[in-house]
Protein backbone atom coordinates (compact mmCIF):
# COMPACT_ATOMS: atom_id res chain seq x y z
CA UNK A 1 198.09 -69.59 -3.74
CA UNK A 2 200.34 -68.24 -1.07
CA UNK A 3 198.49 -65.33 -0.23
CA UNK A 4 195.68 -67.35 0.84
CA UNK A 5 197.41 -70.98 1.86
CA UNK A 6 200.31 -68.88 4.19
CA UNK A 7 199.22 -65.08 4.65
CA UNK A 8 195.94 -64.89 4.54
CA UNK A 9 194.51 -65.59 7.89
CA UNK A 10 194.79 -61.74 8.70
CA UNK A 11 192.82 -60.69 5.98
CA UNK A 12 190.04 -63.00 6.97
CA UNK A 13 189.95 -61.89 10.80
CA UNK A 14 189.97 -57.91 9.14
CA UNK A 15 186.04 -56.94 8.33
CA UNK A 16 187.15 -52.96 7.24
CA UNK A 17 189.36 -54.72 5.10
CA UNK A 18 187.56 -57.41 3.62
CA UNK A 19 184.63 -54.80 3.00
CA UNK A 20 187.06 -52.42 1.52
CA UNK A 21 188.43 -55.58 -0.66
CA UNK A 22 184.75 -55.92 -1.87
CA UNK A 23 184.27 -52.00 -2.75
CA UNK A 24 187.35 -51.82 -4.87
CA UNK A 25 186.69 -55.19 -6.80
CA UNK A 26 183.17 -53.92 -7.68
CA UNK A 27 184.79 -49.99 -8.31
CA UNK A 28 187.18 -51.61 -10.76
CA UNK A 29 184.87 -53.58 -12.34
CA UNK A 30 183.31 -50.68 -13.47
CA UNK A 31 186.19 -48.57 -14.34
CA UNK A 32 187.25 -51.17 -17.04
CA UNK A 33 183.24 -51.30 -18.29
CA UNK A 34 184.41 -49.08 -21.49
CA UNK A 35 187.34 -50.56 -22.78
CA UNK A 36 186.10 -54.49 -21.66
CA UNK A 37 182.99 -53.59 -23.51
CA UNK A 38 185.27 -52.80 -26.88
CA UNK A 39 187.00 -56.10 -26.16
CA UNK A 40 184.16 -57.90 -25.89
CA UNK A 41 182.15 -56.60 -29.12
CA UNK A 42 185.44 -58.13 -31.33
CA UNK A 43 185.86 -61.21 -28.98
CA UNK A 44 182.23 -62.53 -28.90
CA UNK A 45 182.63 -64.44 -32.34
CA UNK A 46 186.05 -64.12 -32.97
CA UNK A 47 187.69 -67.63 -33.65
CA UNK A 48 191.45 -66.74 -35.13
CA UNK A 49 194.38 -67.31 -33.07
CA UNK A 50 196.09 -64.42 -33.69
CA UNK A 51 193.14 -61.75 -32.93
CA UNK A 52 192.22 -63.82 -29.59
CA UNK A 53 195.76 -63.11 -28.94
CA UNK A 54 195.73 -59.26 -29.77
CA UNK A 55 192.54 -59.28 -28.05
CA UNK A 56 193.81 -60.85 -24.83
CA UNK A 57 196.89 -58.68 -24.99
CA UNK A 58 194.56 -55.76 -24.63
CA UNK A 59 192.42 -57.44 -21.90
CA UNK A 60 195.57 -57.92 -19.98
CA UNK A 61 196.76 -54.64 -20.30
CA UNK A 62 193.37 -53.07 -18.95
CA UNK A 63 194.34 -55.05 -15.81
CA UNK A 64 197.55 -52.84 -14.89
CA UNK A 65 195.89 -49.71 -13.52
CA UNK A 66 193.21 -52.06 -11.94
CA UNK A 67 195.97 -53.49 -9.99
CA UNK A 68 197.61 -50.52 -9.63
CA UNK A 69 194.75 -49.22 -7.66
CA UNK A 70 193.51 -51.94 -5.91
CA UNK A 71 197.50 -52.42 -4.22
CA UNK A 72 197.34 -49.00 -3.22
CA UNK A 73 194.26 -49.04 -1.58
CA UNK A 74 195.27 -52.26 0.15
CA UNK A 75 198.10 -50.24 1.34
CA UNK A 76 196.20 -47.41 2.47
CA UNK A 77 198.63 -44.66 0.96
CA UNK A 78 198.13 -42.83 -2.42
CA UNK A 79 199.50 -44.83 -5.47
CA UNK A 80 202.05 -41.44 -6.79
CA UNK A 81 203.52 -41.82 -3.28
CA UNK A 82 203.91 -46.13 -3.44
CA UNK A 83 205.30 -45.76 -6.67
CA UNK A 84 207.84 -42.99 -5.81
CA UNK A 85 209.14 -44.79 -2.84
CA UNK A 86 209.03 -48.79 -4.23
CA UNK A 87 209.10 -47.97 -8.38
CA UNK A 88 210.71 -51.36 -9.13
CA UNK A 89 208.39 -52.98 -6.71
CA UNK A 90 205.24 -51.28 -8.56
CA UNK A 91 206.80 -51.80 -11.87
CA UNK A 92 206.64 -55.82 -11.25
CA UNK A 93 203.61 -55.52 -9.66
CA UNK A 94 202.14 -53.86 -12.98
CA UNK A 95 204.35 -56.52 -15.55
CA UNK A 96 203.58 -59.91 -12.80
CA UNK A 97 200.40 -59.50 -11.07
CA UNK A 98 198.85 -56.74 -13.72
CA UNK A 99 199.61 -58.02 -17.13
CA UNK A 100 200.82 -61.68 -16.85
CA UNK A 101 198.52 -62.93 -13.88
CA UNK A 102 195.63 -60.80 -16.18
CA UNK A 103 196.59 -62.87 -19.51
CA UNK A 104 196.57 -65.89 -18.14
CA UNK A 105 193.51 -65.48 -16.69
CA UNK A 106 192.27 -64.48 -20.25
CA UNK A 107 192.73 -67.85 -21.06
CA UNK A 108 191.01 -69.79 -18.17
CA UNK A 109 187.91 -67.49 -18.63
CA UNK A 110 187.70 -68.56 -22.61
CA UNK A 111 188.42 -72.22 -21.49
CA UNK A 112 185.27 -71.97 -18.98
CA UNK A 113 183.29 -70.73 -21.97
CA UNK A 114 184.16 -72.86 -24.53
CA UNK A 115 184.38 -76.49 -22.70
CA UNK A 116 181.40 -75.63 -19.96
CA UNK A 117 179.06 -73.05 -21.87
CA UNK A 118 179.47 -73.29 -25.52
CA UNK A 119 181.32 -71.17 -27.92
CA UNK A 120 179.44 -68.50 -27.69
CA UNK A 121 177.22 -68.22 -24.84
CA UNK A 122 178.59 -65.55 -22.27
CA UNK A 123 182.03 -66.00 -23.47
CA UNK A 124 182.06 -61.80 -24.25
CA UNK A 125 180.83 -60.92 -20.32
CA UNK A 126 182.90 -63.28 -18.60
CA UNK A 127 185.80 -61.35 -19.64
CA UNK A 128 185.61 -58.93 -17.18
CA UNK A 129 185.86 -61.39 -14.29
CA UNK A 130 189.89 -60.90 -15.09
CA UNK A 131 189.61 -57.32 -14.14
CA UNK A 132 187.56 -58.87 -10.62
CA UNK A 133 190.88 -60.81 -10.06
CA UNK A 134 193.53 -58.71 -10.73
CA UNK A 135 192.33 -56.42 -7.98
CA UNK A 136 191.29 -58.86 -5.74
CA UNK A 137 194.83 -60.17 -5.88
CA UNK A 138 196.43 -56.59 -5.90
CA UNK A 139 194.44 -55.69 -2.79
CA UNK A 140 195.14 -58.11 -0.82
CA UNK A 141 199.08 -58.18 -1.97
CA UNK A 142 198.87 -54.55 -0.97
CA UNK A 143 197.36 -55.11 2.37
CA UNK A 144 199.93 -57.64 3.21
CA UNK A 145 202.89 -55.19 1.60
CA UNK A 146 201.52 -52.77 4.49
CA UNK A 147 201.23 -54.98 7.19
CA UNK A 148 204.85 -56.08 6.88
CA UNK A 149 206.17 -52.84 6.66
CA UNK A 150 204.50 -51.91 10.25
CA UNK A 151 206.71 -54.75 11.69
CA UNK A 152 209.71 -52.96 10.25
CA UNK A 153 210.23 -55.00 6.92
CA UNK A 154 210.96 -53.14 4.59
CA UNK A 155 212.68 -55.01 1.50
CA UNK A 156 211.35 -53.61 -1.53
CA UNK A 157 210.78 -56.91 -2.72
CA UNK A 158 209.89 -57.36 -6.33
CA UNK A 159 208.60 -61.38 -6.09
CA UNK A 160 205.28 -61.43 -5.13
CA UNK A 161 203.96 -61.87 -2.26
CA UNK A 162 206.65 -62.44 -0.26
CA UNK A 163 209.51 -62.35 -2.14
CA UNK A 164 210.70 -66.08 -2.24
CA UNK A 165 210.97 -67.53 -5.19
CA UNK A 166 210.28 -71.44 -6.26
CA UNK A 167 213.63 -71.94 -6.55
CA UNK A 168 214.36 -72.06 -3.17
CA UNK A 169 212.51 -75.41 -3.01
CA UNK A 170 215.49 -76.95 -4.48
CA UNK A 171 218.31 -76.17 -1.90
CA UNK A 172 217.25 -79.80 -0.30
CA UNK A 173 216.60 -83.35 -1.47
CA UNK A 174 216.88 -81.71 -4.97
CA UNK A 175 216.45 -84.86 -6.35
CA UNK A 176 213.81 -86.37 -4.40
CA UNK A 177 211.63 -83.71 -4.80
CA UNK A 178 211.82 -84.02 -8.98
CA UNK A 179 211.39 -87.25 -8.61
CA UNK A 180 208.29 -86.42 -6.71
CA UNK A 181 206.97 -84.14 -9.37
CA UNK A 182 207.71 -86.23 -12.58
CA UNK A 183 206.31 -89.28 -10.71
CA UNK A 184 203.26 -87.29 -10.53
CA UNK A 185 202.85 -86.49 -14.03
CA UNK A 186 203.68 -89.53 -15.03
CA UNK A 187 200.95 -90.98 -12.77
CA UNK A 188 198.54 -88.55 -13.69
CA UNK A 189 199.40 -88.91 -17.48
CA UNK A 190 198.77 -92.65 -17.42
CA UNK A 191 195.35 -92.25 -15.85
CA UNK A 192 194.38 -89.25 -18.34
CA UNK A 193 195.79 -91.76 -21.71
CA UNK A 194 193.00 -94.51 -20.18
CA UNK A 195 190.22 -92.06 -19.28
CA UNK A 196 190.53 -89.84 -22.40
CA UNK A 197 188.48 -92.25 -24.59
CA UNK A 198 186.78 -92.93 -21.82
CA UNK A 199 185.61 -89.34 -21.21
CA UNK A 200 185.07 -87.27 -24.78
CA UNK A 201 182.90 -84.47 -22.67
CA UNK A 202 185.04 -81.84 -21.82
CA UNK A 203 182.87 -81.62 -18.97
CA UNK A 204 183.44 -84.75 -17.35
CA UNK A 205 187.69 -84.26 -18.56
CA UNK A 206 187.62 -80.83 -16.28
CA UNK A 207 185.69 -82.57 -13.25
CA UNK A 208 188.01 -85.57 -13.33
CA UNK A 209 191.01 -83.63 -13.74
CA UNK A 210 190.09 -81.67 -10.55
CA UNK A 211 189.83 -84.26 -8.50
CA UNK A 212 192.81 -86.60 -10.06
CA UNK A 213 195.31 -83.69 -9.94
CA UNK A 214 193.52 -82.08 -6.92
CA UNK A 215 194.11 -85.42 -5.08
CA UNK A 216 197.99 -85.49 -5.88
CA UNK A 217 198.30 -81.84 -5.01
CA UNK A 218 196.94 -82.41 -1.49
CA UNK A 219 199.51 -85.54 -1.05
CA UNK A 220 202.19 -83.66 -1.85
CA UNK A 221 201.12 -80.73 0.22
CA UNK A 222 200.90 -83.54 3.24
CA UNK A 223 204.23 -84.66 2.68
CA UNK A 224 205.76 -81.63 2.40
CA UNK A 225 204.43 -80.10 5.83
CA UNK A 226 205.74 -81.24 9.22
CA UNK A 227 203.28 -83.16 10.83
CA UNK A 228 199.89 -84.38 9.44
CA UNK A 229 197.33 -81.87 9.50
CA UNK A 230 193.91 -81.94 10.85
CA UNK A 231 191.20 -83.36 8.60
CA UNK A 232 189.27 -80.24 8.30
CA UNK A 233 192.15 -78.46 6.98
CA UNK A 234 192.67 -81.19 4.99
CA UNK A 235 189.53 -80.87 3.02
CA UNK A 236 190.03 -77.27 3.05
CA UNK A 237 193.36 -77.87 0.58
CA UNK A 238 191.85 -80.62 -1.53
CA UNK A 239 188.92 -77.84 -2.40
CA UNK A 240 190.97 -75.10 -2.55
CA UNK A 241 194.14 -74.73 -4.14
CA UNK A 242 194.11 -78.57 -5.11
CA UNK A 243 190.53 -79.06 -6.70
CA UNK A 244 190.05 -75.74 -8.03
CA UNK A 245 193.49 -74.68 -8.81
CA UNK A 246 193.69 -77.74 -10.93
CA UNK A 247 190.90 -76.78 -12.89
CA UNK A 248 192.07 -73.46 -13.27
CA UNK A 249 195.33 -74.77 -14.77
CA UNK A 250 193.43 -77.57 -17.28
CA UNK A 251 191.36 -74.91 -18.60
CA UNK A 252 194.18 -72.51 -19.42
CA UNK A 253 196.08 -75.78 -20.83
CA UNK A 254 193.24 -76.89 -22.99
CA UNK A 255 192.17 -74.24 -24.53
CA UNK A 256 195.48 -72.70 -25.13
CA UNK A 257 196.69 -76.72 -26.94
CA UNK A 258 193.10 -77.66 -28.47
CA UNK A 259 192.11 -74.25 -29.69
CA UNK A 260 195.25 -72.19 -30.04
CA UNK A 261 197.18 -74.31 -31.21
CA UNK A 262 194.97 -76.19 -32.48
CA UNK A 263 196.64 -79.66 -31.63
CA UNK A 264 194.80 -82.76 -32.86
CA UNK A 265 195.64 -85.69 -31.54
CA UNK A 266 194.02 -89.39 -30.09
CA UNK A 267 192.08 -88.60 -27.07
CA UNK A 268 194.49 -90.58 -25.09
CA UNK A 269 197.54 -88.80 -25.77
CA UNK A 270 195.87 -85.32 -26.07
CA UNK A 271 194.11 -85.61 -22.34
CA UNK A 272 196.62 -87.61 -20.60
CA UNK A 273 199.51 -84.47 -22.18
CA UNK A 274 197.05 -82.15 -20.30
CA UNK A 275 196.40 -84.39 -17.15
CA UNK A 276 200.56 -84.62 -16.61
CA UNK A 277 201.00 -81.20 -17.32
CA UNK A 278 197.91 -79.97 -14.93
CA UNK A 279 199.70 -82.80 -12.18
CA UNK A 280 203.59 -81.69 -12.52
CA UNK A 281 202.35 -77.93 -12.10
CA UNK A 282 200.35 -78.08 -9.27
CA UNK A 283 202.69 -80.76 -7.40
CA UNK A 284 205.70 -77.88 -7.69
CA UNK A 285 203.24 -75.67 -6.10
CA UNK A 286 201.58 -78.07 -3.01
CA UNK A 287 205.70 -78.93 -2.16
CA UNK A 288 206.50 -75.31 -2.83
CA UNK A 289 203.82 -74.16 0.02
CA UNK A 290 204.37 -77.11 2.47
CA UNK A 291 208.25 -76.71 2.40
CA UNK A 292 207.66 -72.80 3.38
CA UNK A 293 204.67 -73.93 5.64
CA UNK A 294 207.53 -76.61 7.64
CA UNK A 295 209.91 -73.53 7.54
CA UNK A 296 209.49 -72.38 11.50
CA UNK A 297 211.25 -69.30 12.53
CA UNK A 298 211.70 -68.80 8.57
CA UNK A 299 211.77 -65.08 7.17
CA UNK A 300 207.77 -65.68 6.12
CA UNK A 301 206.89 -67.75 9.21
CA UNK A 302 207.91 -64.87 11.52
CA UNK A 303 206.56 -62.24 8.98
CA UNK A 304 203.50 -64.01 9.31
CA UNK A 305 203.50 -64.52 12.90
CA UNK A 306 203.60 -60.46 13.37
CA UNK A 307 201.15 -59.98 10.71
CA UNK A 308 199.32 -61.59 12.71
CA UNK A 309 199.62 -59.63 16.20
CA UNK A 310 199.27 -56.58 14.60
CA UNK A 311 195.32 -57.10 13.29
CA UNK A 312 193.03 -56.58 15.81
CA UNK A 313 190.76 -59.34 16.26
């Protein structure tokens, strides 16, 4: 979210890059073909908790050299030579971005598959839309790694992308801004206890959670920045992070509580659990990007800023 929301404006305005983004997304999707199509021939009617882990373990894992390559060619500069001069950087590159981001992603693509297509149908070629991401994500963290070292910083930082972490939200109004976030769930909760009898179709759950939690996400966001933004941009948020990132986040939720864990509970308490949960997330995130959004002259604001200057238009 903060590659795109506060750094990715560059990227945009770059065609070489954004065609170069494209090749390596499609190159890697190949390069995993072999060992995705293993994965997939035990995942396509698997159903036990513990071999969908093992199996998603292995998907993730595919995902480190894809995002090993897609950073360096982001960067422009051979991969042996990145990882001789930044190891710990590539090192939590491969652990955060490669295997984490990648298993977590395992999850949202079985939870599009099993609440929007059915159990079975394409839930074996959808897997290798994680691959897709992982370099996507790695390229462009790569391009903006080698942007920021052309204006001169160079911090070997191992937080991605720009080395802040969420923490730093916290150092004001530590209080309010809890507040902030439980009252959101809460909210959110109390809405998804009424509509979950309401609303049995997982379908119609994932749609209303979007717009619910998208909805809250975008306040937040608003509060957080420093003056109200214009409509347009507006929208922009509420589709994307807040809409879609909420979705994201309620698929990974649900499938992980309904059909790892297998939780069964009253429709009430099992969507509005996922419907707080999905809320309190992506309200840390929306006042995590507005408070480094409001931060002018910040670290990131002037990294940003020179990012900026340096791609031609």
């Amino acid at each position: 979210m903060k590659l795109r929301v506060l750094y990715g404006d560059p990227l945009a305005r770059d065609r070489s890059a954004r065609r170069l983004k494209l090749r390596v997304i499609l190159l890697s999707g190949i390069a995993v073909f072999i060992p995705f199509l293993i994965i997939t021939y035990y995942i396509f009617s698997e159903t036990r908790a513990v071999r969908l882990m093992i199996i998603g373990f292995l998907a993730a894992l595919s995902c480190v050299p894809v995002v090993l390559y897609a950073y360096a060619k982001g960067f422009g500069r051979p991969l042996r030579e990145l990882w001789r001069e930044r190891p710990d950087e590539m090192k939590s590159l491969s652990l955060k971005i490669g295997f984490l981001y990648g298993f977590a992603l395992y999850w949202m693509i079985l939870g599009i598959v099993e609440f929007l297509f059915g159990y079975h149908s394409f839930r074996a070629a959808l897997i290798s839309f994680v691959a897709s991401a992982a370099a996507r994500d790695g390229f462009e963290i790569g391009y903006y790694r080698a942007q920021e070292e052309k204006t001169g910083k160079k911090e070997g930082r191992t937080i991605f992308p720009d080395g802040r972490p969420i923490g730093a939200l916290f150092q004001e109004t530590p209080a309010l801004k809890i507040g902030l976030i439980l009252a959101a769930a809460a909210a959110a909760g109390v809405i998804g206890a009424f509509l979950g009898p309401l609303l049995p179709n997982p379908r119609h759950q994932i749609l209303a959670v979007g717009v619910l939690v998208g909805l809250l996400a975008t306040l937040a966001y608003v509060w957080s920045l420093p003056s109200f933004p214009k409509p347009g941009s507006l929208i922009r948020y509420f589709i994307w992070p807040g809409l879609t990132m909420a979705i994201t986040y309620f698929l990974i939720l649900a499938y992980l509580f309904r059909i790892i864990l297998q939780a069964q509970l009253p429709p009430a308490v099992d969507f509005g659990i996922l419907t707080a949960a999905c809320a309190g997330w992506m309200t840390l995130e929306s006042l995590f990007l507005g408070h480094l959004k409001r931060e002018m002259g910040s670290p990131a604001a002037a990294v940003s800023d020179k990012i900026a200057d340096t791609v031609p238009s």
